[in-house]
C-alpha atoms as a PDB file:
ATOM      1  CA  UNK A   1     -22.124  19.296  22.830  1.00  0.00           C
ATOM      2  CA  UNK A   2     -19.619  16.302  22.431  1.00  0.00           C
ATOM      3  CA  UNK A   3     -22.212  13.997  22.983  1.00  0.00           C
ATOM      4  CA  UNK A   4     -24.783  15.475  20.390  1.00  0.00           C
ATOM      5  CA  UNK A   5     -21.627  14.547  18.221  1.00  0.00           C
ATOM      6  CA  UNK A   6     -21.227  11.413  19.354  1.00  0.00           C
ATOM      7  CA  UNK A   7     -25.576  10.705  18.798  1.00  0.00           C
ATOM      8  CA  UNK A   8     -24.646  12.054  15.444  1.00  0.00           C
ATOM      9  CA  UNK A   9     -22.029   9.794  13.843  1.00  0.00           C
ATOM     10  CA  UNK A  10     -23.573   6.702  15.110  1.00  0.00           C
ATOM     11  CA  UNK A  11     -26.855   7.805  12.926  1.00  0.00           C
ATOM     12  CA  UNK A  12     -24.556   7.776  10.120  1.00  0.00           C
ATOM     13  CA  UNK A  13     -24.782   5.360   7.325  1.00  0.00           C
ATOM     14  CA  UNK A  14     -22.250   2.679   7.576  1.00  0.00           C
ATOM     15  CA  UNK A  15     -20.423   3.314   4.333  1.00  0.00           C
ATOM     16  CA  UNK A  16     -18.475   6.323   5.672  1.00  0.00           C
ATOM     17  CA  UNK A  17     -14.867   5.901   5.309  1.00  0.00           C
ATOM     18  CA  UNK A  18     -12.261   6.396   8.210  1.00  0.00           C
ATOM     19  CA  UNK A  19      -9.155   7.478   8.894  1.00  0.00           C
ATOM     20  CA  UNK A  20      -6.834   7.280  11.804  1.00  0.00           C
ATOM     21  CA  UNK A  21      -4.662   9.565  13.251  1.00  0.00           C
ATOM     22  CA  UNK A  22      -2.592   7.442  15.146  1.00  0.00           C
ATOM     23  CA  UNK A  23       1.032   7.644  17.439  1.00  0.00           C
ATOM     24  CA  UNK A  24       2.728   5.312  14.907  1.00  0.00           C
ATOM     25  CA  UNK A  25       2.130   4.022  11.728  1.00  0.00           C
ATOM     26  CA  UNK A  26       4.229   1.427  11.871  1.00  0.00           C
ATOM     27  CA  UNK A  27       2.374  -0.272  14.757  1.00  0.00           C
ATOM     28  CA  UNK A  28      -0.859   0.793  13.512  1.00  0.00           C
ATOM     29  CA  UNK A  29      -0.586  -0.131   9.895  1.00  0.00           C
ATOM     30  CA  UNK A  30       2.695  -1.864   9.257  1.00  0.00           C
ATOM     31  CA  UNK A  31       1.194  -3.187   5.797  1.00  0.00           C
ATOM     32  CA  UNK A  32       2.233  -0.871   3.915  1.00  0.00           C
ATOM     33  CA  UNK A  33       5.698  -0.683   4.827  1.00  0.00           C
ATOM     34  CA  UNK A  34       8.691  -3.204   3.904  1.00  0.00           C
ATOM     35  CA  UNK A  35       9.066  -5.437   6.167  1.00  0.00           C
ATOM     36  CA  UNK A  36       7.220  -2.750   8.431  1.00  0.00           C
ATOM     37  CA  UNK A  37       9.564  -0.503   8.472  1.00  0.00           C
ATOM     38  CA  UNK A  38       8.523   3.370   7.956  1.00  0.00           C
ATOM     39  CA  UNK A  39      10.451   5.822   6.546  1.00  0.00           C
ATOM     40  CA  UNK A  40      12.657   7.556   9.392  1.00  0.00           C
ATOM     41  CA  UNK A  41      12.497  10.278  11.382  1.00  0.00           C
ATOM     42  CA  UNK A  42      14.822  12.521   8.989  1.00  0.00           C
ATOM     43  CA  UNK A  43      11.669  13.391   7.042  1.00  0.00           C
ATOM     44  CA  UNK A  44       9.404  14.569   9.630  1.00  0.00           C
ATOM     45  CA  UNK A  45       8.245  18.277  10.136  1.00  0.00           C
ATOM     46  CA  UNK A  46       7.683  19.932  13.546  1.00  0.00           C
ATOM     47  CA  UNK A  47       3.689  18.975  13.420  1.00  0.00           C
ATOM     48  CA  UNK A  48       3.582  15.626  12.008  1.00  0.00           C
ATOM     49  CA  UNK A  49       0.086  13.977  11.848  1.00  0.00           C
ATOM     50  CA  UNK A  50       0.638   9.783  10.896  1.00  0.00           C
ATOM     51  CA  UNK A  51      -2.304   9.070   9.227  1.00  0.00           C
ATOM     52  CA  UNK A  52      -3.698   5.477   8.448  1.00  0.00           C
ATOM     53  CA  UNK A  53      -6.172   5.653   5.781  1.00  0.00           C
ATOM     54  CA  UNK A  54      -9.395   3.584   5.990  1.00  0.00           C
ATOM     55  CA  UNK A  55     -12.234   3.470   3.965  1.00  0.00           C
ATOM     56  CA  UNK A  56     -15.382   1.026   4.228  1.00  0.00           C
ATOM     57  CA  UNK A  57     -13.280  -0.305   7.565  1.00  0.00           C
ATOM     58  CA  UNK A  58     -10.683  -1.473   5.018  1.00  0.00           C
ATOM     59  CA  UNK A  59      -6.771   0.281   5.168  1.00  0.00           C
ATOM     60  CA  UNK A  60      -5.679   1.505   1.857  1.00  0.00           C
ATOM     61  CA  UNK A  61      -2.217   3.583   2.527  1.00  0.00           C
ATOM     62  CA  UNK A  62      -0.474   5.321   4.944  1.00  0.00           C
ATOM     63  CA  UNK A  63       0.276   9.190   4.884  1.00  0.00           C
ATOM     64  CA  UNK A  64       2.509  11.563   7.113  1.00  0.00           C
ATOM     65  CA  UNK A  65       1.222  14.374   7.293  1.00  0.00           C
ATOM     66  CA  UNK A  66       2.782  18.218   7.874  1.00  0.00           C
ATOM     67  CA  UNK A  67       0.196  20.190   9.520  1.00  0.00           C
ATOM     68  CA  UNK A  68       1.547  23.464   9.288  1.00  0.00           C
ATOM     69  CA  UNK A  69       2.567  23.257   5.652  1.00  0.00           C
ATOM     70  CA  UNK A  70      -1.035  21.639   5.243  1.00  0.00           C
ATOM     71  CA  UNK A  71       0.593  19.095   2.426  1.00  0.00           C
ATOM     72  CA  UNK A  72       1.377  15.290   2.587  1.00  0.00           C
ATOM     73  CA  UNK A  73       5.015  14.686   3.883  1.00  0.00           C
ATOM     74  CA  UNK A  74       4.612  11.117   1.814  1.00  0.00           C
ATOM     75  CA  UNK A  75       2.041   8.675   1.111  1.00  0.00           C
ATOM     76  CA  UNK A  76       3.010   4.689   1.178  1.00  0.00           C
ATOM     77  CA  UNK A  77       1.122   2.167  -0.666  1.00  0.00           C
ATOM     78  CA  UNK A  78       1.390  -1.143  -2.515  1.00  0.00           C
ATOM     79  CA  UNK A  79       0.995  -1.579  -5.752  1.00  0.00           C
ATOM     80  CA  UNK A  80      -1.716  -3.475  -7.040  1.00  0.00           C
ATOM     81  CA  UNK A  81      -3.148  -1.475 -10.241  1.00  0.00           C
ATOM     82  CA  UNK A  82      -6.094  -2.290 -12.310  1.00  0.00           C
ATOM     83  CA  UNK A  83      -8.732  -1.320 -14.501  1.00  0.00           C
ATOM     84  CA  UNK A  84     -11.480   0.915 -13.290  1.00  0.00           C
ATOM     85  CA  UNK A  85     -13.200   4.551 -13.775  1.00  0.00           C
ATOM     86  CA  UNK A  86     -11.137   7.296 -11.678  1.00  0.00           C
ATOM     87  CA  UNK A  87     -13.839   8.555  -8.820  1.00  0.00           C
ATOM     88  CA  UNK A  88     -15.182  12.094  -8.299  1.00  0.00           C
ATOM     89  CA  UNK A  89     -15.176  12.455  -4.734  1.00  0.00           C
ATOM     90  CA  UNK A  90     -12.953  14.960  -2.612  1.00  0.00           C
ATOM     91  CA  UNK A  91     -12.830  13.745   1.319  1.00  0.00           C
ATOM     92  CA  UNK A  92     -11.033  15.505   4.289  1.00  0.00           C
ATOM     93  CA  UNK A  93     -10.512  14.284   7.812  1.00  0.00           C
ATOM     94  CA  UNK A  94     -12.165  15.532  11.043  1.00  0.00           C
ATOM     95  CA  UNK A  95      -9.913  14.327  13.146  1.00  0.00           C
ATOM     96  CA  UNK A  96      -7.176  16.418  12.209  1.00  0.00           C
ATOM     97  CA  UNK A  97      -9.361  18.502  14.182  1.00  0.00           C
ATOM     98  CA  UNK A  98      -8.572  17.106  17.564  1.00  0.00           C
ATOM     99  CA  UNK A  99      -8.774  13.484  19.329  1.00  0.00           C
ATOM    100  CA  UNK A 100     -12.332  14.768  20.631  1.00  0.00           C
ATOM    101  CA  UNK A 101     -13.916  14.454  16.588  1.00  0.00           C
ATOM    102  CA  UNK A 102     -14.675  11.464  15.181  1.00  0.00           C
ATOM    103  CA  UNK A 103     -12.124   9.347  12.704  1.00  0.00           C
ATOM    104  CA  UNK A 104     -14.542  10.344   9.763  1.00  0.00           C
ATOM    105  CA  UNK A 105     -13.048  10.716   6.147  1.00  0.00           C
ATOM    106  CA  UNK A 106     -15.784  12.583   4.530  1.00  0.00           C
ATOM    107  CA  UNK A 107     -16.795  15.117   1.853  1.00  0.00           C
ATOM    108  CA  UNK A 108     -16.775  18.482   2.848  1.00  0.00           C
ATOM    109  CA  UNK A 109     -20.345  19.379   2.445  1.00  0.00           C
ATOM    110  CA  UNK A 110     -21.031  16.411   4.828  1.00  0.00           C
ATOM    111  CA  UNK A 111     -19.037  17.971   7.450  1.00  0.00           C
ATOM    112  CA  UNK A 112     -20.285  21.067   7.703  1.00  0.00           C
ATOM    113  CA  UNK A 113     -24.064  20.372   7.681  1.00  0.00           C
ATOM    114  CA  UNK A 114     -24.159  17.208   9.111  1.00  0.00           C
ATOM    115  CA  UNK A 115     -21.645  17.887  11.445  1.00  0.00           C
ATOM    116  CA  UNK A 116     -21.903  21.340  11.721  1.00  0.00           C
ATOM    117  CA  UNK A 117     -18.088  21.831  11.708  1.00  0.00           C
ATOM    118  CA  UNK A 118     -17.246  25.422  10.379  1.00  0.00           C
ATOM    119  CA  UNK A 119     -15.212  26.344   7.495  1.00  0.00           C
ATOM    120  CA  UNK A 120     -12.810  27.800  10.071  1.00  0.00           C
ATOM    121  CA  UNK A 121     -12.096  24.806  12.165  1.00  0.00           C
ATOM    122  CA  UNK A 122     -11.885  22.350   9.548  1.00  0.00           C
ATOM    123  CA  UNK A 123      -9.162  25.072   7.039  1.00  0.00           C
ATOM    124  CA  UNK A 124      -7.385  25.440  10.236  1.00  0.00           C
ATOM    125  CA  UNK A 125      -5.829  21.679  10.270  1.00  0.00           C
ATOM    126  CA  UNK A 126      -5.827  21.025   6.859  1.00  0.00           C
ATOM    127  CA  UNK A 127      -6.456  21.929   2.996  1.00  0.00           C
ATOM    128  CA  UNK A 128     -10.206  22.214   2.106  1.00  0.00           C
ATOM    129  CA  UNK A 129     -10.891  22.687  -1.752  1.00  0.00           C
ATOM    130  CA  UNK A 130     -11.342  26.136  -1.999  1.00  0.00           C
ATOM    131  CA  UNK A 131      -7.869  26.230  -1.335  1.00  0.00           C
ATOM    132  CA  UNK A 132      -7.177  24.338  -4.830  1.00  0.00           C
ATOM    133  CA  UNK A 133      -9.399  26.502  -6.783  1.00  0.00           C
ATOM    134  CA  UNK A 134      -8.543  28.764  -9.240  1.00  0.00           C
ATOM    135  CA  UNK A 135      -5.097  28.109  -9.768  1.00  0.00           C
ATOM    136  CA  UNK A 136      -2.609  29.116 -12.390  1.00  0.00           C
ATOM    137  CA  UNK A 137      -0.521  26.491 -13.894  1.00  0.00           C
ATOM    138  CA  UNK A 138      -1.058  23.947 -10.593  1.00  0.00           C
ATOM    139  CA  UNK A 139      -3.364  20.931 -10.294  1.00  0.00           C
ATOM    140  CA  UNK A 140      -4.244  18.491  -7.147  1.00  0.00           C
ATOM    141  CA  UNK A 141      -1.663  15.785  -7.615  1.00  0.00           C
ATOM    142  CA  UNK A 142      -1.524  13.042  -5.625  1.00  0.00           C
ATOM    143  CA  UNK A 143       1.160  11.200  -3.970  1.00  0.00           C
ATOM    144  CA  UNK A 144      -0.475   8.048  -3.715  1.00  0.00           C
ATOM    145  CA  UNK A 145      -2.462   8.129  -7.041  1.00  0.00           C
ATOM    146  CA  UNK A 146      -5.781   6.013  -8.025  1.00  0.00           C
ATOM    147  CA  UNK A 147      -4.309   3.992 -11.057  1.00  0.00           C
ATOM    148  CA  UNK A 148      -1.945   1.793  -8.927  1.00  0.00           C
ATOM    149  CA  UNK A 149      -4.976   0.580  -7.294  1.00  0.00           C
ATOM    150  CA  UNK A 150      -6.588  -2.222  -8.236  1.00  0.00           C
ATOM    151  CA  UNK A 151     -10.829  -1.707  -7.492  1.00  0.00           C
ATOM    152  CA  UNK A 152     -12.915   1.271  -7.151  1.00  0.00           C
ATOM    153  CA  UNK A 153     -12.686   1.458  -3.306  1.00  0.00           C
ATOM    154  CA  UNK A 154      -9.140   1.526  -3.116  1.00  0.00           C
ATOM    155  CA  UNK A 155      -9.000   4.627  -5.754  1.00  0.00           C
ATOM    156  CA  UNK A 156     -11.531   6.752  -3.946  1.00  0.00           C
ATOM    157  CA  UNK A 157      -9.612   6.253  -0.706  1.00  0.00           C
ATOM    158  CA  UNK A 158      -6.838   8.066  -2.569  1.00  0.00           C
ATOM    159  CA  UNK A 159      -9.238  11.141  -3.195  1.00  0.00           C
ATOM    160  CA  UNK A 160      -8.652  12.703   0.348  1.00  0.00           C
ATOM    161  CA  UNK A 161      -6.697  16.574   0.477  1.00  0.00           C
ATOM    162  CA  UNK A 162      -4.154  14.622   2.630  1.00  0.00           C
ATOM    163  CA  UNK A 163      -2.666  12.896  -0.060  1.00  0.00           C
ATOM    164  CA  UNK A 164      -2.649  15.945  -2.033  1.00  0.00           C
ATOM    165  CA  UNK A 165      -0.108  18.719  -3.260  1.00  0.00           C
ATOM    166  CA  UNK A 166       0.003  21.889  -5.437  1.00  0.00           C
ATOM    167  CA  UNK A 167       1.788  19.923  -8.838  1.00  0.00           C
ATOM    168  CA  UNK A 168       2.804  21.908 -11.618  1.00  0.00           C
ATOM    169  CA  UNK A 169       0.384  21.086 -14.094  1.00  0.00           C
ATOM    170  CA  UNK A 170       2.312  20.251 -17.024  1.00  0.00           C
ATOM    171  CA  UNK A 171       4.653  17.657 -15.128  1.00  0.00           C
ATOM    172  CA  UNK A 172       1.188  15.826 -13.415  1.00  0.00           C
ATOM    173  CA  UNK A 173      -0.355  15.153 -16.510  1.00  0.00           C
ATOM    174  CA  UNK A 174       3.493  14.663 -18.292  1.00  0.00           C
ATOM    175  CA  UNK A 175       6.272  12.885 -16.943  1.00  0.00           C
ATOM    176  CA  UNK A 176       4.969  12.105 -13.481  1.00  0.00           C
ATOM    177  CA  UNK A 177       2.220  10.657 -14.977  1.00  0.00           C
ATOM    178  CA  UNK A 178       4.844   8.770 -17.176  1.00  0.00           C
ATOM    179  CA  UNK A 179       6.242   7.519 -14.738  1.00  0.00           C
ATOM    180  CA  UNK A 180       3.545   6.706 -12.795  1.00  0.00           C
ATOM    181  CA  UNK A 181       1.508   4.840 -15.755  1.00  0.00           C
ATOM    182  CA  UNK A 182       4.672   3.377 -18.024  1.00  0.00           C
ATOM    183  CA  UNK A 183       8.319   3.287 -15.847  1.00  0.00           C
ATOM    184  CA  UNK A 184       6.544   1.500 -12.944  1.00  0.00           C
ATOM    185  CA  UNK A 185       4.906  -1.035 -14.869  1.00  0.00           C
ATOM    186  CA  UNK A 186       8.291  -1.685 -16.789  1.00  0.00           C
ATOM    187  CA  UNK A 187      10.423  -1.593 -13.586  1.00  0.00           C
ATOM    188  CA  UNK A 188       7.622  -3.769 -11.325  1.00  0.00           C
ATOM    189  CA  UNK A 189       8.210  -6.357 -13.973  1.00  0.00           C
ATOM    190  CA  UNK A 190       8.510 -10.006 -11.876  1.00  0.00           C
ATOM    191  CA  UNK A 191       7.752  -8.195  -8.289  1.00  0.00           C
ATOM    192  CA  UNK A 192       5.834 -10.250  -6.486  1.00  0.00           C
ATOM    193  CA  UNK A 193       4.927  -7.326  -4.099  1.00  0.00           C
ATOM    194  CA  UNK A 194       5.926  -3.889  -4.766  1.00  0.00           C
ATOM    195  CA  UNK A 195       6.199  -1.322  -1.479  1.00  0.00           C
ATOM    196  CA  UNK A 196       5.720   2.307  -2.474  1.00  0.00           C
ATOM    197  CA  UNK A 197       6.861   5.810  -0.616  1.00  0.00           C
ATOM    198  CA  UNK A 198       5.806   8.996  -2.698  1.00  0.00           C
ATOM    199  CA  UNK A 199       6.631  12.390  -1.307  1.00  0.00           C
ATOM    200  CA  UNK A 200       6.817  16.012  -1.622  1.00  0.00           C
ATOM    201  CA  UNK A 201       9.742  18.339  -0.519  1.00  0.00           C
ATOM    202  CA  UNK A 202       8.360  21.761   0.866  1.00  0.00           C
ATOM    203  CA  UNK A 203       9.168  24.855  -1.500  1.00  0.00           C
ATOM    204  CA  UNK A 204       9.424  28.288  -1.126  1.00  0.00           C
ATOM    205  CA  UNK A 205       6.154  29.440  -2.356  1.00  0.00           C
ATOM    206  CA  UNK A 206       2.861  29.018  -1.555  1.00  0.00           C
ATOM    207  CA  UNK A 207      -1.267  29.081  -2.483  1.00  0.00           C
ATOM    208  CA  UNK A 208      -4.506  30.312  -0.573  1.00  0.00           C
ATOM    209  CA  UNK A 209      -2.946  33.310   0.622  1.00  0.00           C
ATOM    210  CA  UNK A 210      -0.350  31.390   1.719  1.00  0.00           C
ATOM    211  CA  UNK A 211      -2.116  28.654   3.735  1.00  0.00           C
ATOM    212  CA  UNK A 212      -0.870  25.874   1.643  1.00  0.00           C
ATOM    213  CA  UNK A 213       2.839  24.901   0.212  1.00  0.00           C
ATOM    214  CA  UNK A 214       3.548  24.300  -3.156  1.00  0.00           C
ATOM    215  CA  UNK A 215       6.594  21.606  -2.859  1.00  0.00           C
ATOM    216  CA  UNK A 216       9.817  22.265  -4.299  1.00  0.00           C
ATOM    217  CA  UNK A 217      10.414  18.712  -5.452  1.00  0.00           C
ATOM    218  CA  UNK A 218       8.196  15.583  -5.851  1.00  0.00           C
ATOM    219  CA  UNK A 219       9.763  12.302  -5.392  1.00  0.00           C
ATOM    220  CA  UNK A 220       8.818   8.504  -5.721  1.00  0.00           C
ATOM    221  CA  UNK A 221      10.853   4.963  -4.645  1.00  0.00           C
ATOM    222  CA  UNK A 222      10.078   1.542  -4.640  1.00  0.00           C
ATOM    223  CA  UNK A 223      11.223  -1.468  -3.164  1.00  0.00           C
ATOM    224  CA  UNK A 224       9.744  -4.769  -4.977  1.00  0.00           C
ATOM    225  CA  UNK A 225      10.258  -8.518  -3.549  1.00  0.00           C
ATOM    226  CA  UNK A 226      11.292 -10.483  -6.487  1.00  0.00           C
ATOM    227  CA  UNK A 227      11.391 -14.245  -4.498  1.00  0.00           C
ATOM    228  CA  UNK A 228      12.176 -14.808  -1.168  1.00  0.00           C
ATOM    229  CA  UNK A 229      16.127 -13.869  -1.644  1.00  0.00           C
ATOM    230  CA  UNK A 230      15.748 -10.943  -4.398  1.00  0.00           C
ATOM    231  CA  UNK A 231      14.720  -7.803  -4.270  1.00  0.00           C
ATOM    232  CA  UNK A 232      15.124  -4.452  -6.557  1.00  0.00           C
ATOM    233  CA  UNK A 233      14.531  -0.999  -5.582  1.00  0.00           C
ATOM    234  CA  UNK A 234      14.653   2.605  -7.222  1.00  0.00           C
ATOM    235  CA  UNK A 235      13.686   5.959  -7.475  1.00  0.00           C
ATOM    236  CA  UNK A 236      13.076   9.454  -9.070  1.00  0.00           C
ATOM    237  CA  UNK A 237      12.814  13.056  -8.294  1.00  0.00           C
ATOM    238  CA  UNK A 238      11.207  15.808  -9.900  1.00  0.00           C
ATOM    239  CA  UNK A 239      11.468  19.710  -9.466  1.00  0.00           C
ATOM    240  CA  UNK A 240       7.764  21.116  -9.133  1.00  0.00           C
ATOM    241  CA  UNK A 241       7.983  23.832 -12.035  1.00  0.00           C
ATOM    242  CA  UNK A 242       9.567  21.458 -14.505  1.00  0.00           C
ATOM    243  CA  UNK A 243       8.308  18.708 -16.984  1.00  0.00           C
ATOM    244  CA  UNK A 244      11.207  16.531 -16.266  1.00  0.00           C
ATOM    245  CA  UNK A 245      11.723  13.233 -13.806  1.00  0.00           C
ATOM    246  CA  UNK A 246      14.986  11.949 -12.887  1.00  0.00           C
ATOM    247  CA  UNK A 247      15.638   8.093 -12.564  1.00  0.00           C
ATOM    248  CA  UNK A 248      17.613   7.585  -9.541  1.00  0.00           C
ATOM    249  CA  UNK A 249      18.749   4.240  -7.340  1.00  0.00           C
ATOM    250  CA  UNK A 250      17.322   4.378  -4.227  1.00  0.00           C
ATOM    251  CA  UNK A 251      20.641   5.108  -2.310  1.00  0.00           C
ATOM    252  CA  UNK A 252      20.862   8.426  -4.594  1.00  0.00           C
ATOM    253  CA  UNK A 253      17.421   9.747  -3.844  1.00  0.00           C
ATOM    254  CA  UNK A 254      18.202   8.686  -0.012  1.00  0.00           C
ATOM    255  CA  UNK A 255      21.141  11.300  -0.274  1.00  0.00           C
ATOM    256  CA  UNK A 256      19.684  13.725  -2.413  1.00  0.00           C
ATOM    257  CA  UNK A 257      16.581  14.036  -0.189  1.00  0.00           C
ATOM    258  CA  UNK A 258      19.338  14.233   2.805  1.00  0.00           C
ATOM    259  CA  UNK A 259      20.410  17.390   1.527  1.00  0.00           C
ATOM    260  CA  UNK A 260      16.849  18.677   0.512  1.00  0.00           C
ATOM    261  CA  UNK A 261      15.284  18.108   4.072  1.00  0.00           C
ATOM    262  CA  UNK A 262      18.554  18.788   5.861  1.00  0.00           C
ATOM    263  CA  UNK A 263      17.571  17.140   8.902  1.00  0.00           C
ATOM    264  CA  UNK A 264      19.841  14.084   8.771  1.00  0.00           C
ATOM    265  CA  UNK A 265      20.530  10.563   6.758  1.00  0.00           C
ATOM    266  CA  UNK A 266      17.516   9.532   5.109  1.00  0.00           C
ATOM    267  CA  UNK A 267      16.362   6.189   5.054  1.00  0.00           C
ATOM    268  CA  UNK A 268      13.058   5.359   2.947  1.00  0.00           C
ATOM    269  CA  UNK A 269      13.343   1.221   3.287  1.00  0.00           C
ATOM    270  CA  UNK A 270      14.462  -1.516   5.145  1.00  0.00           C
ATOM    271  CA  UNK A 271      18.196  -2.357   4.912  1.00  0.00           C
ATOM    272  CA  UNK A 272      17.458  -5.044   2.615  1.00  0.00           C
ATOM    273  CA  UNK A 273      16.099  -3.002  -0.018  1.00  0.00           C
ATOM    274  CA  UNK A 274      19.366  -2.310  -2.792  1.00  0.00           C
ATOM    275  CA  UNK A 275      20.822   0.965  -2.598  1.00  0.00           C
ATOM    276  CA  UNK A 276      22.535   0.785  -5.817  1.00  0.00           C
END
């Protein structure tokens, strides 16, 4: 049957967006990294899947991904907002599924008819949308969000489940989105280029019958080039059941995330990015 898959993806129209599940993100899309440097290894779960995300052959971010907790690890970006209408569209990835499926980023219903992928395969490696329905006092917020993107493709590749968490609804559409709309355009104030990590800590509790984790924390740094000899760098930390974000430096959120993951130093940026 793999190759009345194959015969079917190359009849597809040639807007589909992609994206890659790749061995290492910083080989395969260093971009979006300072000085191509990835976050390390203290924040990655047991099943990890490094994600570059493409849409109309174009890479817009990077995500690590925690299978089995079916939420974003952290999404990493650069900054570059701009005017635009926020898009509609919900994609997922079928090649969470398995190296065998095709690199597709596409909308669910897409999937399974054109595809004729199952509900079952495609909930088993990630978050569909029923998962995010009907929920009490959560929304779908994402790490990476559409505003700090500057045109309308670069916002809709944001709209995939694998940049998305359960956020307590008061603090997406409060003081995360605060921070997201009016501290970073105060703080990216003279950055030439501004490097972005955004992440979620896993919590205790979870939705869809417990298929999906609500994170404990959310969290957000920065690292901006000022000129060729300056840089600035911070960061901020939120608990996922209160309306409240905490400006940090970047060497406090390193260490407080430390603690929170518990699987060693963390390191977020290149060296060269300030600490305090």
């Amino acid at each position: 049957m793999l190759w009345l898959l194959l015969l079917q993806v190359s009849s597809l129209p040639v807007w589909l967006g992609h994206s890659e599940v790749v061995r290492s993100l910083e080989t395969s899309c260093p971009q979006f990294f300072y000085r191509g440097m990835a976050p390390n290894e203290a924040l990655e779960p047991p099943n990890p899947a490094q994600i570059c995300q493409r849409y109309k052959n174009q890479y817009y971010f990077a995500t690590l991904y925690d299978r089995n907790m079916r939420i974003p690890v952290y999404s990493a970006y650069i900054y570059d907002p701009g005017h635009g209408k926020r898009p509609r569209t919900w994609l997922v990835k079928l090649h969470l599924m398995g190296p065998t499926y095709p690199k597709t980023m596409e909308k669910e219903w897409t999937l399974l008819n054109h595809y004729k992928v199952s509900f079952e395969q495609l909930s088993e490696s990630q978050a569909i949308l029923q998962d995010y329905k009907n929920l009490t006092g959560l929304n779908r917020g994402h790490l990476n969000p559409n505003g700090h993107h500057h045109d309308y493709s670069s916002r809709i590749a944001t709209f995939t489940l694998t940049n998305i968490v359960p956020q307590h609804d008061k603090l997406n559409g409060g003081a995360w989105n605060n921070y997201e709309q009016q501290t970073m355009i105060r703080n990216t104030k003279g950055c030439n280029t501004t490097y972005v990590v955004v992440g979620a800590v896993p919590g205790n509790n979870y939705i869809a019958g417990g298929r999906v984790n609500k994170p404990g924390y959310l969290w957000a740094s920065a690292c901006c080039e000022v000129d060729s000899y300056h840089r600035k760098a911070w960061g901020v930390i939120a608990e996922n059941d209160k309306n409240q974000v905490e400006l940090l430096t970047l060497g406090e959120l390193e260490d407080t995330l430390t603690q929170l993951y518990g699987r060693g130093q963390v390191s977020l940026f290149h060296s060269d990015c300030p600490r305090e």
